[in-house]
Structure formats: structure tokens, C-alpha cells
C-alpha atoms as a PDB file:
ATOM      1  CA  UNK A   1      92.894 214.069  59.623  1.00  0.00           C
ATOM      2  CA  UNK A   2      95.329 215.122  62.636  1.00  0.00           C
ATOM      3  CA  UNK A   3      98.671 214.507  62.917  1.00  0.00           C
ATOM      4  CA  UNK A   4      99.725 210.800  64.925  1.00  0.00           C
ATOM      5  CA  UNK A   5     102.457 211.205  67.573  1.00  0.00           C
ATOM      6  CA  UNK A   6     105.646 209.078  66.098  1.00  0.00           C
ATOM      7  CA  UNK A   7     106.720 205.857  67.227  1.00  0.00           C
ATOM      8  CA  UNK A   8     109.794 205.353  69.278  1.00  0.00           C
ATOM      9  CA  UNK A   9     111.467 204.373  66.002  1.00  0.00           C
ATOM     10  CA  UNK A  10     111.295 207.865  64.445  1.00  0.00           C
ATOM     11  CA  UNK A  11     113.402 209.807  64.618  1.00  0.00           C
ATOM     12  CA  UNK A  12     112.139 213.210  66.421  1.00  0.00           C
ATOM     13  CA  UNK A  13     112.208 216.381  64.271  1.00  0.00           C
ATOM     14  CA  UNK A  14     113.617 219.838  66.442  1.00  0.00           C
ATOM     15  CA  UNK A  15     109.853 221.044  66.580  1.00  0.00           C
ATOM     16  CA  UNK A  16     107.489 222.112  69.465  1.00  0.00           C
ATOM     17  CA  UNK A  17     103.499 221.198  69.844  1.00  0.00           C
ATOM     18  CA  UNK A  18     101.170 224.233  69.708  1.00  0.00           C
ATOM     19  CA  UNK A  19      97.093 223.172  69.129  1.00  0.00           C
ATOM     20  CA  UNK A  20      97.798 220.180  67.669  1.00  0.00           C
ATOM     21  CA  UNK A  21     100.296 221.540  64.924  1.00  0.00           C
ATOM     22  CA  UNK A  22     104.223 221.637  65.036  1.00  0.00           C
ATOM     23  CA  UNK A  23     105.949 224.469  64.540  1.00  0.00           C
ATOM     24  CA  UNK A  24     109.494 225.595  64.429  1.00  0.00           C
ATOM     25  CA  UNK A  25     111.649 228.986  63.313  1.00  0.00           C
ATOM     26  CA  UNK A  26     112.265 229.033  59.451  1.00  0.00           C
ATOM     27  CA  UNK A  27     115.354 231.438  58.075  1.00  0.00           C
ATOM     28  CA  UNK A  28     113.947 234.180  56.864  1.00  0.00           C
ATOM     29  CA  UNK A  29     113.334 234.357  53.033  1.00  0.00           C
ATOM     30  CA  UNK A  30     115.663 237.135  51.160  1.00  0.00           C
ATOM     31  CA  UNK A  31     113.281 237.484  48.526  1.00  0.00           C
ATOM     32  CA  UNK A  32     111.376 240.183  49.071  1.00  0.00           C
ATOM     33  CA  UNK A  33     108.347 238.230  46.586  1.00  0.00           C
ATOM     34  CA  UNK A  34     108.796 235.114  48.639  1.00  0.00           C
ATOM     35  CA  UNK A  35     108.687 236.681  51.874  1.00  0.00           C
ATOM     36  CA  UNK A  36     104.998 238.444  51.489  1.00  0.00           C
ATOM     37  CA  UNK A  37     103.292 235.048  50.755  1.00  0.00           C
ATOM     38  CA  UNK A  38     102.438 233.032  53.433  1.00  0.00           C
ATOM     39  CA  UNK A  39     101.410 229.870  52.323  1.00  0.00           C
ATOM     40  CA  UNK A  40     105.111 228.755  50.898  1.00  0.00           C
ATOM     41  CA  UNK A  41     106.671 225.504  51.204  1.00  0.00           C
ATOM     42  CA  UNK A  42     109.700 223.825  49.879  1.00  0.00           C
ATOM     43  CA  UNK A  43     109.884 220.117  47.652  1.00  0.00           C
ATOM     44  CA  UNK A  44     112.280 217.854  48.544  1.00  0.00           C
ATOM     45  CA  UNK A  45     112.819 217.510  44.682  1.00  0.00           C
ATOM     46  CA  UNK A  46     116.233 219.270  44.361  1.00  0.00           C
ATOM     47  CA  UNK A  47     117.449 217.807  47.462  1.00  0.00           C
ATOM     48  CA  UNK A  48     119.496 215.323  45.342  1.00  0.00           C
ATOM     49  CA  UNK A  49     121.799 213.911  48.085  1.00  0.00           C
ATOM     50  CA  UNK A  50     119.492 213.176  50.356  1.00  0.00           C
ATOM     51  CA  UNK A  51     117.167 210.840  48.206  1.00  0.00           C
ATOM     52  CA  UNK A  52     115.777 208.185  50.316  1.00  0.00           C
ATOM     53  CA  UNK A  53     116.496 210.107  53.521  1.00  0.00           C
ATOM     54  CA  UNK A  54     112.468 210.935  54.342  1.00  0.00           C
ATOM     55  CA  UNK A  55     113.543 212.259  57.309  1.00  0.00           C
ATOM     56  CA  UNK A  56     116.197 214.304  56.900  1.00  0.00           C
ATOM     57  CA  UNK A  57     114.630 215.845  53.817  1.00  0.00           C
ATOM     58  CA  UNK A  58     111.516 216.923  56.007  1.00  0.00           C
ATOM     59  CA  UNK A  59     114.152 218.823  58.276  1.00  0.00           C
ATOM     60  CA  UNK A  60     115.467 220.498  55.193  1.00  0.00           C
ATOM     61  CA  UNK A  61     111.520 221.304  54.262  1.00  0.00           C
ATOM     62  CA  UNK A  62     110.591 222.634  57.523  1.00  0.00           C
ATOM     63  CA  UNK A  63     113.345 225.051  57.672  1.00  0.00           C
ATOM     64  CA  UNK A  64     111.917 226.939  54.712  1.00  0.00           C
ATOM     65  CA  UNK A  65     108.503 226.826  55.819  1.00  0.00           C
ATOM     66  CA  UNK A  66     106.103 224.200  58.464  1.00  0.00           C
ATOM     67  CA  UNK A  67     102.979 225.389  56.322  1.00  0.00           C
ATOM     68  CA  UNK A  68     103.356 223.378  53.115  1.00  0.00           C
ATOM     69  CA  UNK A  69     105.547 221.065  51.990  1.00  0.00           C
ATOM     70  CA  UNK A  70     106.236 218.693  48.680  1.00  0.00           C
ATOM     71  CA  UNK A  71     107.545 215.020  48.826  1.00  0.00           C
ATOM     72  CA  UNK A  72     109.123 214.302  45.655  1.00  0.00           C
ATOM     73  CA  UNK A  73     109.552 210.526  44.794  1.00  0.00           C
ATOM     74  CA  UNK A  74     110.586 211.383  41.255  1.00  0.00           C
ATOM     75  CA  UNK A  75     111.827 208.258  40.354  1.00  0.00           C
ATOM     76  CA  UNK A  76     109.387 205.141  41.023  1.00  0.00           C
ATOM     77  CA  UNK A  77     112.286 203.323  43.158  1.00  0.00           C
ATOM     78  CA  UNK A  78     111.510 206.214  45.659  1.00  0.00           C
ATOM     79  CA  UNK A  79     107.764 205.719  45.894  1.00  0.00           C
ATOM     80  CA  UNK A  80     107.562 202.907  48.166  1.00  0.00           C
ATOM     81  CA  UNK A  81     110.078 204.084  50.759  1.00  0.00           C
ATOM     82  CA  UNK A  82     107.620 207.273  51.061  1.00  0.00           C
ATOM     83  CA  UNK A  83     104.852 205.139  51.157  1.00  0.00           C
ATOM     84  CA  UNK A  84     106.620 203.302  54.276  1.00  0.00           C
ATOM     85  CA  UNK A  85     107.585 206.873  55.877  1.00  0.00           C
ATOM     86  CA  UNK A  86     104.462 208.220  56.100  1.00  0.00           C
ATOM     87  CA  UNK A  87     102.697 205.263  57.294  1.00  0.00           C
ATOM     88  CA  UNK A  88     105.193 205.184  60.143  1.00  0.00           C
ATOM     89  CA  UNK A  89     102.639 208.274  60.730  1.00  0.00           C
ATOM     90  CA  UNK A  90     105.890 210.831  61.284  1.00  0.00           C
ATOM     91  CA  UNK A  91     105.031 214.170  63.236  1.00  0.00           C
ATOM     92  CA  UNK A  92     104.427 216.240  60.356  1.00  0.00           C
ATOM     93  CA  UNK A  93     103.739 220.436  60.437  1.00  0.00           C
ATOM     94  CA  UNK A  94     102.768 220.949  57.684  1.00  0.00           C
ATOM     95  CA  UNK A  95      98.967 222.518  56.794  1.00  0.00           C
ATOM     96  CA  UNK A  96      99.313 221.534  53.193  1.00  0.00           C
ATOM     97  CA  UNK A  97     101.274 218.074  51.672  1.00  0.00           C
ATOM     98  CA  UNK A  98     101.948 217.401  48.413  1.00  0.00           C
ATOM     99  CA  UNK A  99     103.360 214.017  47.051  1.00  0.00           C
ATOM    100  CA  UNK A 100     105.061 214.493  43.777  1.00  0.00           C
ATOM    101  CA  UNK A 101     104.311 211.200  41.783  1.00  0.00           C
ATOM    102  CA  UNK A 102     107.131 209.357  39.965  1.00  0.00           C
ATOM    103  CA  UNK A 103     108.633 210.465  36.423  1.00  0.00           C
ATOM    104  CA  UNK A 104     111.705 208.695  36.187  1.00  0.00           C
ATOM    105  CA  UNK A 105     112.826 204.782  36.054  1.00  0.00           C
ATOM    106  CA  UNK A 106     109.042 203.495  35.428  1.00  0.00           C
ATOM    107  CA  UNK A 107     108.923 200.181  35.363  1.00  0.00           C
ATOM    108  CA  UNK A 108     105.392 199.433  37.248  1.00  0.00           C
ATOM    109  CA  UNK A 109     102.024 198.971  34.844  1.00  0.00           C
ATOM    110  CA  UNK A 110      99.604 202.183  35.194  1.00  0.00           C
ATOM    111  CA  UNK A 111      97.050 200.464  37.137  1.00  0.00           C
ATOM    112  CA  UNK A 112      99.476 199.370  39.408  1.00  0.00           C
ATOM    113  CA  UNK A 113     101.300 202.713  40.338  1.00  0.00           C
ATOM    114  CA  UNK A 114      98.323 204.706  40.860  1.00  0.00           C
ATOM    115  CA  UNK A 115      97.427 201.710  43.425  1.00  0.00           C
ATOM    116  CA  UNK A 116     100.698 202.433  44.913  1.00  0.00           C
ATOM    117  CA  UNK A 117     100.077 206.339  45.019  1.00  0.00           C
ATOM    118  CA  UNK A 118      96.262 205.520  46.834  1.00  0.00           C
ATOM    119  CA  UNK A 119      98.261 204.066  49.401  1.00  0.00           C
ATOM    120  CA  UNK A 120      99.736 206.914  50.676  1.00  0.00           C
ATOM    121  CA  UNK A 121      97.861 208.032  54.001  1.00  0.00           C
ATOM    122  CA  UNK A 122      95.291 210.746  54.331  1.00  0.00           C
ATOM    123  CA  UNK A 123      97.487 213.685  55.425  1.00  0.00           C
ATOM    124  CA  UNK A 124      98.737 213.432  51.634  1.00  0.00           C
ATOM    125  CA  UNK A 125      96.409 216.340  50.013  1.00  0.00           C
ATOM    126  CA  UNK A 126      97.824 216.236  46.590  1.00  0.00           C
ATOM    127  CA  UNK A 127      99.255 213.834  44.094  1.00  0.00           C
ATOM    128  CA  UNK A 128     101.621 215.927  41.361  1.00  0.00           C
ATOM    129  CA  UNK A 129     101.723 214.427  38.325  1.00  0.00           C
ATOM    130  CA  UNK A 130     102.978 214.934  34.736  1.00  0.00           C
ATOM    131  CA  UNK A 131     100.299 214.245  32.089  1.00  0.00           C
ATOM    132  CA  UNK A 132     102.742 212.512  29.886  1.00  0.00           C
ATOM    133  CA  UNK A 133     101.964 209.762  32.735  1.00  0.00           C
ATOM    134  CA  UNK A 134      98.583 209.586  32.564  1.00  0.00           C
ATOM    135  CA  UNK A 135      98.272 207.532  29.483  1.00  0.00           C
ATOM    136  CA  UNK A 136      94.318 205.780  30.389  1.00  0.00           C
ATOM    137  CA  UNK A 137      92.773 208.317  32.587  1.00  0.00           C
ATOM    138  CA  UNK A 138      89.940 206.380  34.025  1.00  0.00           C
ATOM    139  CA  UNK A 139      92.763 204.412  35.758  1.00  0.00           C
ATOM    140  CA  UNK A 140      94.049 207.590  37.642  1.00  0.00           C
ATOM    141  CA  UNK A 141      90.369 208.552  39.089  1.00  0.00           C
ATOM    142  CA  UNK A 142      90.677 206.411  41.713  1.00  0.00           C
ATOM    143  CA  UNK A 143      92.644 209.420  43.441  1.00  0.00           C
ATOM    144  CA  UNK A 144      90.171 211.720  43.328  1.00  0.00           C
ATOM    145  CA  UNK A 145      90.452 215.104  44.533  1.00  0.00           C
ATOM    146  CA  UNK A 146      94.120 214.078  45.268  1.00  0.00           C
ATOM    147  CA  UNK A 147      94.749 213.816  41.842  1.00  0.00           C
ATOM    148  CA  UNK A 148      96.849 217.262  40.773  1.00  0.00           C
ATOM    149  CA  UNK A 149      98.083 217.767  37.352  1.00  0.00           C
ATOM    150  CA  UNK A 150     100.948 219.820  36.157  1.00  0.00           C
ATOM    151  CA  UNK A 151     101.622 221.588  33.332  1.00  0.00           C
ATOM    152  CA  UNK A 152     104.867 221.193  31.400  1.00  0.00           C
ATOM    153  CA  UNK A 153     108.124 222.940  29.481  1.00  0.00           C
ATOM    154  CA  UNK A 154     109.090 222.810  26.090  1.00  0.00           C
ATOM    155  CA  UNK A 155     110.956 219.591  26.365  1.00  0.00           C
ATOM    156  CA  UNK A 156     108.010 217.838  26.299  1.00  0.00           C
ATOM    157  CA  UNK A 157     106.102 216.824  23.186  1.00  0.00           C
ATOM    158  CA  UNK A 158     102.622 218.104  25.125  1.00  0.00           C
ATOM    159  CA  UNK A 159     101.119 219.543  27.847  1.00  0.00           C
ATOM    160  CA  UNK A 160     102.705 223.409  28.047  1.00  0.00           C
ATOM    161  CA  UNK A 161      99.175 224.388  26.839  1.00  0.00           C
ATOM    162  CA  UNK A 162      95.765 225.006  27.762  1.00  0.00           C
ATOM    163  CA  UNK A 163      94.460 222.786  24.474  1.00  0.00           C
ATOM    164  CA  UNK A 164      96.798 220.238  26.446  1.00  0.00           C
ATOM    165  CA  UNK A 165      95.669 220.103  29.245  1.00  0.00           C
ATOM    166  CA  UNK A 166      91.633 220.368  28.516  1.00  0.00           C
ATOM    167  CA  UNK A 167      90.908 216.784  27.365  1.00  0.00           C
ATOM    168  CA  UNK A 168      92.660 215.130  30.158  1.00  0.00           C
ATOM    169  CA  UNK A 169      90.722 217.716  32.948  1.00  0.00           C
ATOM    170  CA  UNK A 170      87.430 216.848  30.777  1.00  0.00           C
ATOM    171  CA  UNK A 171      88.725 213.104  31.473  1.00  0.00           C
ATOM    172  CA  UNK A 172      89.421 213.527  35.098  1.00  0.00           C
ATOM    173  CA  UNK A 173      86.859 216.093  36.470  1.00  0.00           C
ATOM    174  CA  UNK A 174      87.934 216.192  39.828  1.00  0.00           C
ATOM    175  CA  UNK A 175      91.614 216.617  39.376  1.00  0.00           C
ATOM    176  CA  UNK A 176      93.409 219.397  40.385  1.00  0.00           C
ATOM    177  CA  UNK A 177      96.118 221.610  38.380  1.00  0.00           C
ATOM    178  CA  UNK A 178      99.223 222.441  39.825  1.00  0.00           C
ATOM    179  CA  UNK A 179     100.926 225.668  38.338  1.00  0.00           C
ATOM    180  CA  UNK A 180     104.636 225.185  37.240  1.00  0.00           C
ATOM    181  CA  UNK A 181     105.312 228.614  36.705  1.00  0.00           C
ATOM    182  CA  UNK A 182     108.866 228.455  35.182  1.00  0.00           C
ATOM    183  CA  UNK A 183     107.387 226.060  32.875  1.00  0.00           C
ATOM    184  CA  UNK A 184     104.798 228.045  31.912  1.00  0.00           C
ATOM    185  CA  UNK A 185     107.775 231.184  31.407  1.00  0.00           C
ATOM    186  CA  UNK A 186     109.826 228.689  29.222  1.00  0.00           C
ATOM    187  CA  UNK A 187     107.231 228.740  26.710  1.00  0.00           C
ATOM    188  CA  UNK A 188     106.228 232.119  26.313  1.00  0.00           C
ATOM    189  CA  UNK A 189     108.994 234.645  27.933  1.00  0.00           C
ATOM    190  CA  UNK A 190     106.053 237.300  28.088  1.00  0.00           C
ATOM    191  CA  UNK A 191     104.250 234.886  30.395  1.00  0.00           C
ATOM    192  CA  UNK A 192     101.001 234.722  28.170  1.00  0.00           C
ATOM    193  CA  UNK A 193     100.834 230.869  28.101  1.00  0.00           C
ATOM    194  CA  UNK A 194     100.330 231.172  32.138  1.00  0.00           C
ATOM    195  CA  UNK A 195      97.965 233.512  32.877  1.00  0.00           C
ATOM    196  CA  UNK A 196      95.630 231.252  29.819  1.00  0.00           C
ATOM    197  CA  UNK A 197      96.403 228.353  32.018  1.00  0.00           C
ATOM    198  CA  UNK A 198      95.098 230.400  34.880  1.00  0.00           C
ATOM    199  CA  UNK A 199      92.045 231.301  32.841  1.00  0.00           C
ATOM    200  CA  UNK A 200      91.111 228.019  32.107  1.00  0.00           C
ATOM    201  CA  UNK A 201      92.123 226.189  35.109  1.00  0.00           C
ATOM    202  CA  UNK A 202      92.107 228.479  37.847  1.00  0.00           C
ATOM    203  CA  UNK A 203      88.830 226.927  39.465  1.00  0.00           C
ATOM    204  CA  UNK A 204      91.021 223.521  40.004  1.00  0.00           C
ATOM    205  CA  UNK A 205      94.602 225.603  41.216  1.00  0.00           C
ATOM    206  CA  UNK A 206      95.511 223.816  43.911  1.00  0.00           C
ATOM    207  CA  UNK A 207      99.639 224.645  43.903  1.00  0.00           C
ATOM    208  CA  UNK A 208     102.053 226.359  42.510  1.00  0.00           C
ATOM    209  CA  UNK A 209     105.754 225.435  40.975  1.00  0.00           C
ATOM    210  CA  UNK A 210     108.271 228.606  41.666  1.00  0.00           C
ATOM    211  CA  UNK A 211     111.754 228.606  40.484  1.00  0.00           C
ATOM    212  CA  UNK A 212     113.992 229.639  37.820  1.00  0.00           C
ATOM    213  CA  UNK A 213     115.053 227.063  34.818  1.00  0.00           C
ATOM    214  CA  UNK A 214     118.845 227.076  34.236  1.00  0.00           C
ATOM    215  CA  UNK A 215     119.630 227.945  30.812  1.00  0.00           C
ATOM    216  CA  UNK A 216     120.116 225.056  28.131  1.00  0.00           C
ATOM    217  CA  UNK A 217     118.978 222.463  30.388  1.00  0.00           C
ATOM    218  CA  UNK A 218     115.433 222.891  32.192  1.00  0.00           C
ATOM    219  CA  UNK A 219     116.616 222.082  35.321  1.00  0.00           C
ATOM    220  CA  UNK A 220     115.243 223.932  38.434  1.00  0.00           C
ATOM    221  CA  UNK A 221     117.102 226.675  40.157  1.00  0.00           C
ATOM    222  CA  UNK A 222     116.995 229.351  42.876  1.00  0.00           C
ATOM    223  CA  UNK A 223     114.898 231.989  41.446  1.00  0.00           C
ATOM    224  CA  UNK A 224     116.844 234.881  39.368  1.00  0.00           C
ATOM    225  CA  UNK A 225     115.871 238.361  40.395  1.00  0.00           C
ATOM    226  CA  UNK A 226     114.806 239.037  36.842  1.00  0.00           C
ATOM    227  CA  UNK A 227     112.366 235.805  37.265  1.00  0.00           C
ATOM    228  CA  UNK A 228     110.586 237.516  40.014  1.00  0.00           C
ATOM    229  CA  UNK A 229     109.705 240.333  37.902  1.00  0.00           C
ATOM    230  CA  UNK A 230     108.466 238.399  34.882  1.00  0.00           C
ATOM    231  CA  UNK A 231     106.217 236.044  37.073  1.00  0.00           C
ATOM    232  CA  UNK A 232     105.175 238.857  39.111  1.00  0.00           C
ATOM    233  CA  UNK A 233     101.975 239.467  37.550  1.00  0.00           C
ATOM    234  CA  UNK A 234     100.855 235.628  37.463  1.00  0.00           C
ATOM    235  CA  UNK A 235     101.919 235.229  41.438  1.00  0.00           C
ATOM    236  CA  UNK A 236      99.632 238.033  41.824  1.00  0.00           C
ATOM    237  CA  UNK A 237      96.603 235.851  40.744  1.00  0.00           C
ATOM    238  CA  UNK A 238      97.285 232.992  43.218  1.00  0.00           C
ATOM    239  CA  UNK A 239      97.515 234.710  46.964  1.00  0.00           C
ATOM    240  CA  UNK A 240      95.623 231.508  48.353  1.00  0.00           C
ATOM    241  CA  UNK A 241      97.468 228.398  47.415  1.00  0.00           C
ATOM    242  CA  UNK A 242     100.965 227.180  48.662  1.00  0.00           C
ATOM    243  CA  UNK A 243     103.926 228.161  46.412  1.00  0.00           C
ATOM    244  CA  UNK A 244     105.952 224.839  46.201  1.00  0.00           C
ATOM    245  CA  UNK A 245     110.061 226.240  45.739  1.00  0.00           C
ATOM    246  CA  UNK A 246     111.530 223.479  43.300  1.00  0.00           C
ATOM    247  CA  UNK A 247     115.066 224.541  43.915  1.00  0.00           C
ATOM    248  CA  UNK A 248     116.455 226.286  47.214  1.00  0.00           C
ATOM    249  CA  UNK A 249     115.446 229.407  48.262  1.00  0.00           C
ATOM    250  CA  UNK A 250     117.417 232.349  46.744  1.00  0.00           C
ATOM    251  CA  UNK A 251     120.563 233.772  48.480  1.00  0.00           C
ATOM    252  CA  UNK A 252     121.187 237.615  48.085  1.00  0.00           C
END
């Protein structure tokens, strides 16, 4: 579906029209790892103090990459202001858009959130979702294709494994599986648990997760150089799908 031109009420991103597509200069990636894939994109996830600014968070995106990009509305208070952003039908760059669905503050019935998440426009591709969410499947088929889940890390009671995973795909059929790959490393340190999940689920990758977890906590962070040569192996498997950065890109 192409891109709309904004209304006079948007506010215009620093970008320039070429064949229908905007592009703009990124800053160039100093990870070596990074830097060789081309389909890379950055979530507006760990761009904590900007929540709610749609706008300025898709400046912050674009100046990592105008291929791909993730919206994170993490917590269900989010949702609906997204919803209302991209309906404004915003210039967008971006080849490849993910929406990451809520996982925080839920308050809204199942039926009723994934009626929310159908709302978002066409030029959404993919719909992120933990499968500690997805508690009666048939209600989340109404996405479709869209539909992209996500495997977990240890602090969950489920879903770091293959086993996991399997009955809700067998559920779903035409969902899509997103990679977190420091998930998958917090589970098994020789990355093992990964490349099964890639083994089982490879026909359906649509993304992947790339970051470091910080120690003690889970939470995401700039990938450590020792990080990129533990997931080197599994990033070697998935040349062909945007790498989502959870966390910003690494400075060195």
C-alpha cells in the first residue's frame, strides 16, 4: 500500500522523496556486525522519554535506518495514540513496519485489544506479540499474516522454547515468529535454544530482536562486543529479514 502525503497538521520529518519512498542519511553503525546487514531498523521501545511522542520517536528511528522500523506501544495506554498517528497517514520510509503490541498496564478484554491492534492501517506489516498474551488464540486470527509471535527469556514461566511455542503456531497457522535473540542467549549461553527455534520456525521468521540483556535485570541494552560473537552464528541464518535494535545502537 504506498505511502499518503501528510496533512498540514503533521509535522514534516527532515526527509527527501525518491520513487515514492523517503529517504534520509543514517549515522553510520560502529558495529562492524550491524553495519553488513542491510535490512536493520531501530524500535522505539527503549526510547523511554519520548513515549507518546509518535513523531519524534520516528525521527529517532529513521536516523538508524529508513528501511525498517518497530513502533512499540508496550503499555496498552500507548496503543491508541499509535493507532491515531498512523491514521493521520504520516510520511513514513520505512520498507518494513512493525507494531509491537502492548505488555504492560492491560486493562482491555482479549477480544477487544486485538480489535484495537486490526485497526492499525495497512502499512503496519507485523504485530509483535508475547505469547503470554495470547491466552484464546482463535481470538488473535483475525490478524492474520500480521500476527508475529515472539519468543521469550527466562523470566517468563513459558515460551523460551520450541515445545512453547509449537501449540500456539499449530493454533495460529498463519502467524509469524519474531526472533528475540538475546532472549533466546539468556536461556542457553551456547545459543542452542535459538538456532532450535530457527529449526522449527524458520519458515514463519519474519524479524529479528538484537541487543544485549543487562545483567540481573533483562532489560535491553546496546549490544556488548562479546554478544556479537555469541549470536554470530544465529545472525548468520537470517540475512533476509529486518534486525529490529531493542536498545540504541552501540557506541565504540
Amino acid at each position: 500500500m504506498p505511502r499518503r502525503p501528510p496533512s498540514a497538521l503533521q509535522p514534516a520529518f527532515p526527509l527527501l522523496a525518491l520513487g515514492g519512498r523517503l529517504q534520509t542519511p543514517t549515522r553510520p553503525l560502529r558495529s562492524a556486525l550491524l553495519a553488513m546487514h542491510h535490512p536493520l531498523g531501530a524500535s522505539t521501545g527503549y526510547m523511554d522519554f519520548s513515549r507518546g511522542d509518535w513523531a519524534g520517536m520516528v525521527e529517532r528511528a529513521v536516523e538508524v535506518s529508513t528501511f525498517a522500523a518497530e513502533l512499540g506501544a508496550l503499555g496498552e495506554d500507548e496503543l491508541l495514540g499509535l493507532v491515531a498517528f498512523l491514521e493521520g497517514t504520516p510520511r513514513l520510509p520505512f520498507h518494513y513496519l512493525s507494531v509491537h503490541a502492548p505488555t504492560k498496564r492491560r486493562r482491555l478484554p482479549e477480544p477487544q485489544l486485538v480489535a484495537l491492534l486490526n485497526q492499525l492501517p495497512a502499512i503496519v506489516d507485523s504485530i509483535v506479540v508475547h505469547p503470554d498474551q495470547v491466552t484464546a488464540p482463535p481470538d488473535w486470527r483475525a490478524l492474520g499474516r500480521r500476527l508475529v509471535i515472539e519468543n521469550m527469556d527466562p523470566r517468563k514461566t513459558l515460551g523460551q522454547l520450541p515445545e512453547h511455542l509449537a501449540p500456539l503456531f499449530a493454533a495460529l497457522p498463519d502467524a509469524g515468529f519474531c526472533l528475540d535473540v538475546a532472549h533466546a542467549g539468556a536461556v542457553e549461553e551456547d545459543m542452542d535454544v535459538a538456532h532450535r527455534l530457527l529449526d522449527a520456525f524458520g519458515a514463519r521468521l519474519r524479524q529479528l530482536h538484537v541487543s544485549s540483556l543487562r545483567a540481573g535485570r533483562g532489560s535491553h541494552v546496546p549490544l556488548y562486543r562479546k554478544d556479537e560473537a555469541r549470536y554470530a552464528r544465529v545472525l548468520a541464518r537470517c540475512p533476509d529479514v529486518p534486525w529490529i535494535l531493542e536498545a540504541p545502537p552501540p557506541r565504540r
